[in-house]
N, C-alpha and C. Protein backbone atom coordinates (compact mmCIF):
# COMPACT_ATOMS: atom_id res chain seq x y z
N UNK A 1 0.84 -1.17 0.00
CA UNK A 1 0.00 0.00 0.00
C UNK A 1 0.89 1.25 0.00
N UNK A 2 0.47 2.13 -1.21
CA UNK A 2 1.63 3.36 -1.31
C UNK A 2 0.86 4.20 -0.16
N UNK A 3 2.28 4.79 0.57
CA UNK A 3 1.83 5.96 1.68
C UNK A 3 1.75 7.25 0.65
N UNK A 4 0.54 8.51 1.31
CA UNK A 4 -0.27 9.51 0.95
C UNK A 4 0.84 10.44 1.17
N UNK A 5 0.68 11.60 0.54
CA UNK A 5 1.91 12.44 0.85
C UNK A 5 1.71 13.52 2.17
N UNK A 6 0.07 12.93 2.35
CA UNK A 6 0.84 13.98 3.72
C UNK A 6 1.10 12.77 4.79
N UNK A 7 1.10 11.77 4.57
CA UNK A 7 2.04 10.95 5.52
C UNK A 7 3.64 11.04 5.23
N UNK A 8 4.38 10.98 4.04
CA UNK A 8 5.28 11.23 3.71
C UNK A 8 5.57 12.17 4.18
N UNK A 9 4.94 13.83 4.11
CA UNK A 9 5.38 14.93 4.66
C UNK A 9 5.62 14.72 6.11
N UNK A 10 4.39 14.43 6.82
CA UNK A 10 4.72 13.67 8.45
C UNK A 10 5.77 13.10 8.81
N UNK A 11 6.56 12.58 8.22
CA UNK A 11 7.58 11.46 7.93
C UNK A 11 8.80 12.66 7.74
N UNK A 12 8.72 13.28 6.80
CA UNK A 12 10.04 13.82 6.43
C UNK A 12 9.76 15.29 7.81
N UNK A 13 8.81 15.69 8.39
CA UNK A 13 9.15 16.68 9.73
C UNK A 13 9.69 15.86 10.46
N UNK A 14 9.36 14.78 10.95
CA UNK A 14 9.74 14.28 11.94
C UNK A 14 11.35 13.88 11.92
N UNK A 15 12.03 13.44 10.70
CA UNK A 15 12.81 13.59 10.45
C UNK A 15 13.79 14.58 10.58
N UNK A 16 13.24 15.86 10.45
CA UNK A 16 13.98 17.10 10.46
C UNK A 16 14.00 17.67 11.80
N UNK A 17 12.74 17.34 12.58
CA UNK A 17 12.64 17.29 14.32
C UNK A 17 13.94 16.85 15.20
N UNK A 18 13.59 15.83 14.57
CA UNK A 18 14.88 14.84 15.13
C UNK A 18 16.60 14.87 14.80
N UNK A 19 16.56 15.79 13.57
CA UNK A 19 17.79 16.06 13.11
C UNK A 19 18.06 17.40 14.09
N UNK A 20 17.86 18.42 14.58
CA UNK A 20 17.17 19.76 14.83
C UNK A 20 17.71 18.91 16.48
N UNK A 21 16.96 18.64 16.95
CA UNK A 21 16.84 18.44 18.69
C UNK A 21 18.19 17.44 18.48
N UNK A 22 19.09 16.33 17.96
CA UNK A 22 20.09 15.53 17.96
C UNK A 22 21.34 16.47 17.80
N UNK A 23 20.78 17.53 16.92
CA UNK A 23 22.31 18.45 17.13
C UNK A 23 22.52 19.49 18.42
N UNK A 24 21.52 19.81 18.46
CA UNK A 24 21.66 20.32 19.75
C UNK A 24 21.85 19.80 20.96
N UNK A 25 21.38 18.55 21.18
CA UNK A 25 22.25 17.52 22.17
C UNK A 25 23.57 17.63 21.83
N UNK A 26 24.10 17.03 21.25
CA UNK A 26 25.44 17.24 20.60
C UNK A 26 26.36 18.24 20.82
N UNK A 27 25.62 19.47 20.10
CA UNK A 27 26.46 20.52 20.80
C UNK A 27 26.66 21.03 21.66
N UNK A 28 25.55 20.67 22.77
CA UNK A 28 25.53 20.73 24.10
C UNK A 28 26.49 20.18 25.38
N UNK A 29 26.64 18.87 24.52
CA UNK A 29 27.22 17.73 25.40
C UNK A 29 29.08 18.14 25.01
N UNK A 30 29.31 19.28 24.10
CA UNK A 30 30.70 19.41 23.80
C UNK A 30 30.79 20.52 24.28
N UNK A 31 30.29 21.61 25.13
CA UNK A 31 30.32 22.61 25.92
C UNK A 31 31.01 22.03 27.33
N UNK A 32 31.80 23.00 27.46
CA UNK A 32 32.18 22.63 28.81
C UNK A 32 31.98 24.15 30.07
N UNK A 33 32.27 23.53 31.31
CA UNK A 33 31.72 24.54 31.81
C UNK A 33 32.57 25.43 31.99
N UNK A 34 32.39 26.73 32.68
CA UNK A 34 33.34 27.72 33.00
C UNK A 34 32.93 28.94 31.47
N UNK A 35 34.03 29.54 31.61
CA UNK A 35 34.22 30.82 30.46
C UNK A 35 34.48 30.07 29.35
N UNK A 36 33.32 30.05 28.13
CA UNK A 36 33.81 29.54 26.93
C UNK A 36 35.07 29.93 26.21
N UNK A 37 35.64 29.22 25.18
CA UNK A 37 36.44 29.64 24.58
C UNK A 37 36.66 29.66 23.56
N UNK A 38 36.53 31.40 22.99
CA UNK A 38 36.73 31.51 21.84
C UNK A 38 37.98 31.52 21.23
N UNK A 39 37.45 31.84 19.30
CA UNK A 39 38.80 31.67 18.50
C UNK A 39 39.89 32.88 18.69
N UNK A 40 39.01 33.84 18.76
CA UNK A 40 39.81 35.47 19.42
C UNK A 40 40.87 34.97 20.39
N UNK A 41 40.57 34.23 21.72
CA UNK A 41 40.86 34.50 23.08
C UNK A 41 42.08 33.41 22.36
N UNK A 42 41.85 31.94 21.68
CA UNK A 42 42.98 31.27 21.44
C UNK A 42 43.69 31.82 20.25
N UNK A 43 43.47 32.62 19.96
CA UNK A 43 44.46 32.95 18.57
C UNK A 43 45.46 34.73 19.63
N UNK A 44 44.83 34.99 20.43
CA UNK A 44 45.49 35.70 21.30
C UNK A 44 46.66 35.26 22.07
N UNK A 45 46.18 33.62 23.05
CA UNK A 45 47.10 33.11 23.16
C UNK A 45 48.40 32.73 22.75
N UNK A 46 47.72 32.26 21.57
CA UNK A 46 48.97 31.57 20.49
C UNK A 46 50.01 32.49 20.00
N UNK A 47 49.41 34.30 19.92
CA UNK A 47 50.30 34.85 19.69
C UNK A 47 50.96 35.42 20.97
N UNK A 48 50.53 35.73 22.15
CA UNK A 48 51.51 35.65 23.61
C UNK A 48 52.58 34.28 23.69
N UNK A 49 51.84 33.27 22.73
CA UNK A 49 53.06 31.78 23.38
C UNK A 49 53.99 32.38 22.48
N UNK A 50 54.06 32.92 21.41
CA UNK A 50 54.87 33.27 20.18
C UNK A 50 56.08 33.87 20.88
N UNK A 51 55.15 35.31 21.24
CA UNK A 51 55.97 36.25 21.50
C UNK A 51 57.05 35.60 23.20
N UNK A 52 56.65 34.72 23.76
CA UNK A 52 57.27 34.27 25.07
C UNK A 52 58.48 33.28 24.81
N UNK A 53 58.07 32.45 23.79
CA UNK A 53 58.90 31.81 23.16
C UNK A 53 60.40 32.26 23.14
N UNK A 54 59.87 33.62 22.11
CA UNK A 54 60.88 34.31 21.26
C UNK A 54 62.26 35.14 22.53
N UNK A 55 60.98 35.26 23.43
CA UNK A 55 62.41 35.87 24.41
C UNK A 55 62.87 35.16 25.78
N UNK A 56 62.23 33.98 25.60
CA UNK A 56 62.99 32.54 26.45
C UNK A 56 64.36 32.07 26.29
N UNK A 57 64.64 32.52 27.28
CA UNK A 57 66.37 31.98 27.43
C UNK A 57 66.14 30.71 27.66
N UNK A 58 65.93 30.21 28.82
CA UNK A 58 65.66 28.51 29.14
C UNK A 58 65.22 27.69 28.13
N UNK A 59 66.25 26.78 27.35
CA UNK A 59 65.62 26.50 26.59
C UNK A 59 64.62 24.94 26.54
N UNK A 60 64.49 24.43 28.07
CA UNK A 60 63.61 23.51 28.85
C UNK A 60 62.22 24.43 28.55
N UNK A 61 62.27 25.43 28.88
CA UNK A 61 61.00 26.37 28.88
C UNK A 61 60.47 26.59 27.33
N UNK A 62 61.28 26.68 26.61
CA UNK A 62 60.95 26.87 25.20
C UNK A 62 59.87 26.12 24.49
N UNK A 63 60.62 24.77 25.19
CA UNK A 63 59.85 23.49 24.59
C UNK A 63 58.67 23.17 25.59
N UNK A 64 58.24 23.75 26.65
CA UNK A 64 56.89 23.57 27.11
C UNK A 64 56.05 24.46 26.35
N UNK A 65 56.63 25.57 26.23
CA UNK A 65 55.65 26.68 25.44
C UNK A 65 55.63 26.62 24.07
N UNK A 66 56.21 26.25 23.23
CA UNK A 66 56.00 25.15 21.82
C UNK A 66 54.90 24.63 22.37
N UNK A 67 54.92 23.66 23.13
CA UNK A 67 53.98 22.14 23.50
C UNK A 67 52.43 23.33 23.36
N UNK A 68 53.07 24.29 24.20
CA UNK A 68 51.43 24.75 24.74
C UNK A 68 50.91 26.04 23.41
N UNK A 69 52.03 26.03 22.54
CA UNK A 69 51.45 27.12 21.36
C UNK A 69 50.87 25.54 20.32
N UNK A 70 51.16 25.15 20.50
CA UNK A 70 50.62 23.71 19.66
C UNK A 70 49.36 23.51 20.24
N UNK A 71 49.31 23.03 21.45
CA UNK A 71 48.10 22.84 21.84
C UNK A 71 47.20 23.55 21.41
N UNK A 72 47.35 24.72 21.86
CA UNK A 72 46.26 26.13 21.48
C UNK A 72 45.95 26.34 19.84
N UNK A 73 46.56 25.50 19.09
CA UNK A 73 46.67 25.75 17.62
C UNK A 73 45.22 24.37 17.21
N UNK A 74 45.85 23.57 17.96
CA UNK A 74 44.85 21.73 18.15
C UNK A 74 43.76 22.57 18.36
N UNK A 75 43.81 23.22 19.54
CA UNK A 75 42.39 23.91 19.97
C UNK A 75 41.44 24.24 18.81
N UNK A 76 42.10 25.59 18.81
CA UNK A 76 41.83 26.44 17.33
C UNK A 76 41.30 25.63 16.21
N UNK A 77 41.56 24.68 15.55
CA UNK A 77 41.32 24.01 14.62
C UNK A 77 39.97 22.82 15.04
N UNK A 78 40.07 22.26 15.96
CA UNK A 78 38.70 21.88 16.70
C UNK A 78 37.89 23.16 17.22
N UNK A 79 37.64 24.07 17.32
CA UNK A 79 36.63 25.10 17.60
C UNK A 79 36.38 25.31 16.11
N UNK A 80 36.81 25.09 15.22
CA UNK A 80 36.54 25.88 14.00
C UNK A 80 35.42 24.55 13.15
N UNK A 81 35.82 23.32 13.57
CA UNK A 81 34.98 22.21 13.50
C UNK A 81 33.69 22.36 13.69
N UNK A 82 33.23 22.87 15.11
CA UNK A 82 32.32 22.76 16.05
C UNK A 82 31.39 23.46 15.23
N UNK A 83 29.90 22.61 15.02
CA UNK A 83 29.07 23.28 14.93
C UNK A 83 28.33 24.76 15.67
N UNK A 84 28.05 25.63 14.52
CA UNK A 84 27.50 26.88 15.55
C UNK A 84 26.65 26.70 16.68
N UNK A 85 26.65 26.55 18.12
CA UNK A 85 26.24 26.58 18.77
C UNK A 85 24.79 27.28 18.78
N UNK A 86 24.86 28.40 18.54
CA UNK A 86 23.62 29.31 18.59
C UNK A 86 22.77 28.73 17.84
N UNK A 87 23.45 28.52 16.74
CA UNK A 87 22.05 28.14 15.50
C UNK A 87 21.97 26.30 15.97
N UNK A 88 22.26 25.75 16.38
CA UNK A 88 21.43 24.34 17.12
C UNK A 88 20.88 24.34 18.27
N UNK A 89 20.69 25.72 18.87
CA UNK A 89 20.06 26.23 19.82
C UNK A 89 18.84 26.28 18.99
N UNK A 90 18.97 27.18 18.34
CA UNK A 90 17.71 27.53 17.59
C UNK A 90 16.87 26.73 16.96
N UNK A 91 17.74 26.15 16.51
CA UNK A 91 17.24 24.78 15.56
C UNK A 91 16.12 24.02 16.96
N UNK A 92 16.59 23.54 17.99
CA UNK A 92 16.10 22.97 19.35
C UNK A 92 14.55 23.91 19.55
N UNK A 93 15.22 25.30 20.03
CA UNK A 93 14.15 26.04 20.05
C UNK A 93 12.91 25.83 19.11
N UNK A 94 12.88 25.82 17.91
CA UNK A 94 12.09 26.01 16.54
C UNK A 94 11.24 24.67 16.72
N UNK A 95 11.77 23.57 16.97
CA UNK A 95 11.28 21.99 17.17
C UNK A 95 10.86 21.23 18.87
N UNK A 96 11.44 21.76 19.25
CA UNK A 96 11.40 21.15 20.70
C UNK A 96 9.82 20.90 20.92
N UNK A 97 9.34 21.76 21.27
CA UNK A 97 7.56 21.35 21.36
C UNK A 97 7.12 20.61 21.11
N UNK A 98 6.94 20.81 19.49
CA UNK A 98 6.25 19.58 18.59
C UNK A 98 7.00 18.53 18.70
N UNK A 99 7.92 18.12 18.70
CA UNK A 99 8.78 16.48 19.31
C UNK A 99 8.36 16.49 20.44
N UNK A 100 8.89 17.14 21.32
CA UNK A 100 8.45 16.47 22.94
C UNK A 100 6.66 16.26 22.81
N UNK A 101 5.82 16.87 21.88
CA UNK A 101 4.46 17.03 22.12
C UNK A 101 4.17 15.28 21.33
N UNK A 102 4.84 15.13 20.14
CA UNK A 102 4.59 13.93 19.49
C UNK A 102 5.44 12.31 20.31
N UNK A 103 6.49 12.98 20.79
CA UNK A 103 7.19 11.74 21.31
C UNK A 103 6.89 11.47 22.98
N UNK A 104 6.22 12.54 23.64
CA UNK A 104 5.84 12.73 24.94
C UNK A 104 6.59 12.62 25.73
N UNK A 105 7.73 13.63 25.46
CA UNK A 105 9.26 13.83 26.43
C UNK A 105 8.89 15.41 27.07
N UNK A 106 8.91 14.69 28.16
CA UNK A 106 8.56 16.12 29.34
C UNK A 106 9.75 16.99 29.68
N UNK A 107 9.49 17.69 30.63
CA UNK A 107 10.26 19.24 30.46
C UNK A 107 11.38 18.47 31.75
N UNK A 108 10.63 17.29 32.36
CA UNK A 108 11.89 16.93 33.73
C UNK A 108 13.13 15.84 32.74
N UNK A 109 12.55 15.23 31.50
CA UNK A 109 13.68 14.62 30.87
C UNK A 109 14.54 15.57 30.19
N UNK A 110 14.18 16.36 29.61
CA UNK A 110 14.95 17.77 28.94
C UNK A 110 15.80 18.03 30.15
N UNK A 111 15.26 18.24 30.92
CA UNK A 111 16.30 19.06 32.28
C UNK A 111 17.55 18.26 32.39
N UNK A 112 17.04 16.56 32.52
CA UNK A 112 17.84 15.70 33.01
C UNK A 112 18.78 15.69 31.86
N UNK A 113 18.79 15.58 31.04
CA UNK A 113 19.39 15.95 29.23
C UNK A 113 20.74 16.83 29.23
N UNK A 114 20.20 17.84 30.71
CA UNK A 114 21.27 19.14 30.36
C UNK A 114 20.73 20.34 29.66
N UNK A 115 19.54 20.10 29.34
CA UNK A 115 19.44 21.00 28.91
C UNK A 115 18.49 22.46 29.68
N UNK A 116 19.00 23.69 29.58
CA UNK A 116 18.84 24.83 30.29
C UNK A 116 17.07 25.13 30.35
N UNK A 117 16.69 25.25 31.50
CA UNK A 117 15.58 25.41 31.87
C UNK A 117 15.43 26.74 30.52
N UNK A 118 16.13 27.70 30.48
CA UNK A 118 16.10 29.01 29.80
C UNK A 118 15.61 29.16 28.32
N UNK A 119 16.18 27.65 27.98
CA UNK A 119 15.94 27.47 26.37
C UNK A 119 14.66 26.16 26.52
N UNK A 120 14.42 25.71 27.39
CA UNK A 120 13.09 24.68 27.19
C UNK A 120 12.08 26.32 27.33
N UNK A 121 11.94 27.24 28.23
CA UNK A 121 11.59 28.24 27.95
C UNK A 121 10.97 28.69 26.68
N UNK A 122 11.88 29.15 25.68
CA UNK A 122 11.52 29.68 24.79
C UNK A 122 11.34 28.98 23.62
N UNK A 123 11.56 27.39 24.08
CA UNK A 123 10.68 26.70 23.21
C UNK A 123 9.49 26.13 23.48
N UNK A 124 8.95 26.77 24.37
CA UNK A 124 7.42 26.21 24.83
C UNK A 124 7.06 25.05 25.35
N UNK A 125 8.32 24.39 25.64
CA UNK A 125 7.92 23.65 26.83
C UNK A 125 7.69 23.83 27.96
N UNK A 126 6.18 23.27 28.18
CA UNK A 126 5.68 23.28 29.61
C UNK A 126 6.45 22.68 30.90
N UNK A 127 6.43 23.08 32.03
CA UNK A 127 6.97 22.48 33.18
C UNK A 127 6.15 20.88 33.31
N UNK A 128 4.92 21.16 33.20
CA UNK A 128 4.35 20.26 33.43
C UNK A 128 3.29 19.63 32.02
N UNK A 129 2.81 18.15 32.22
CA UNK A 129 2.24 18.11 31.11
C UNK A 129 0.58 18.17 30.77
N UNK A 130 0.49 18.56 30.01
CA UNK A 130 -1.02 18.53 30.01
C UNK A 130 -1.74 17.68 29.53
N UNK A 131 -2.71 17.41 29.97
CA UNK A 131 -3.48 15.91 30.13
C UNK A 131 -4.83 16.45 28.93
């Protein structure tokens, strides 16, 4: 029996629901806590390890601060990877409802998830569910 296309359409939101709320887990779960870190703040670094380098006598010291202008470079190049945060926020925001409303995932599994009371917020999830 061929499926109708607005089952197909049903089919391909839900799809895109689920793509939408999976990245934002994702990018969530690669946040760490404290002061984020941007590409500014490590490309700042990298040029203080430069410049420390350059007027290091010790040359034991040289080669930690190599190690650690490298690192900060590793950094740099994994932040540049990372999906935009904001926009899989949004993406979450835009979908969250209608998934949690179709899959019947409440606002205490979201929490447990990690994810910020602030942004179940402004995606209209309820605290509680309605019957």
């Amino acid at each position: 029996m061929a499926m109708s296309d607005e089952h197909k359409a049903a089919l391909a939101e839900g799809r895109r629901q689920s793509r939408a709320i999976k990245a934002y887990l994702a990018a969530l779960g690669q946040r760490r806590p404290g002061r984020p870190v941007t590409a500014k703040s490590l490309k700042d670094r990298i040029a203080s390890l430069e410049s420390k380098i350059e007027s290091e006598s010790d040359p034991l010291r040289k080669v930690d601060l190599r190690q650690a202008r490298l690192d900060a470079e590793t950094q740099l190049r994994q932040l540049d990877d990372r999906p935009d945060f904001a926009e899989a926020e949004a993406g979450f925001v835009k979908n969250a409802k209608a998934y949690s409303d179709r899959r019947g995932i409440t606002y205490t599994a979201w929490r447990e998830a990690g994810v910020p009371a602030e942004v179940l917020r402004k995606a209209g999830v309820p605290r509680t569910r309605r019957s």
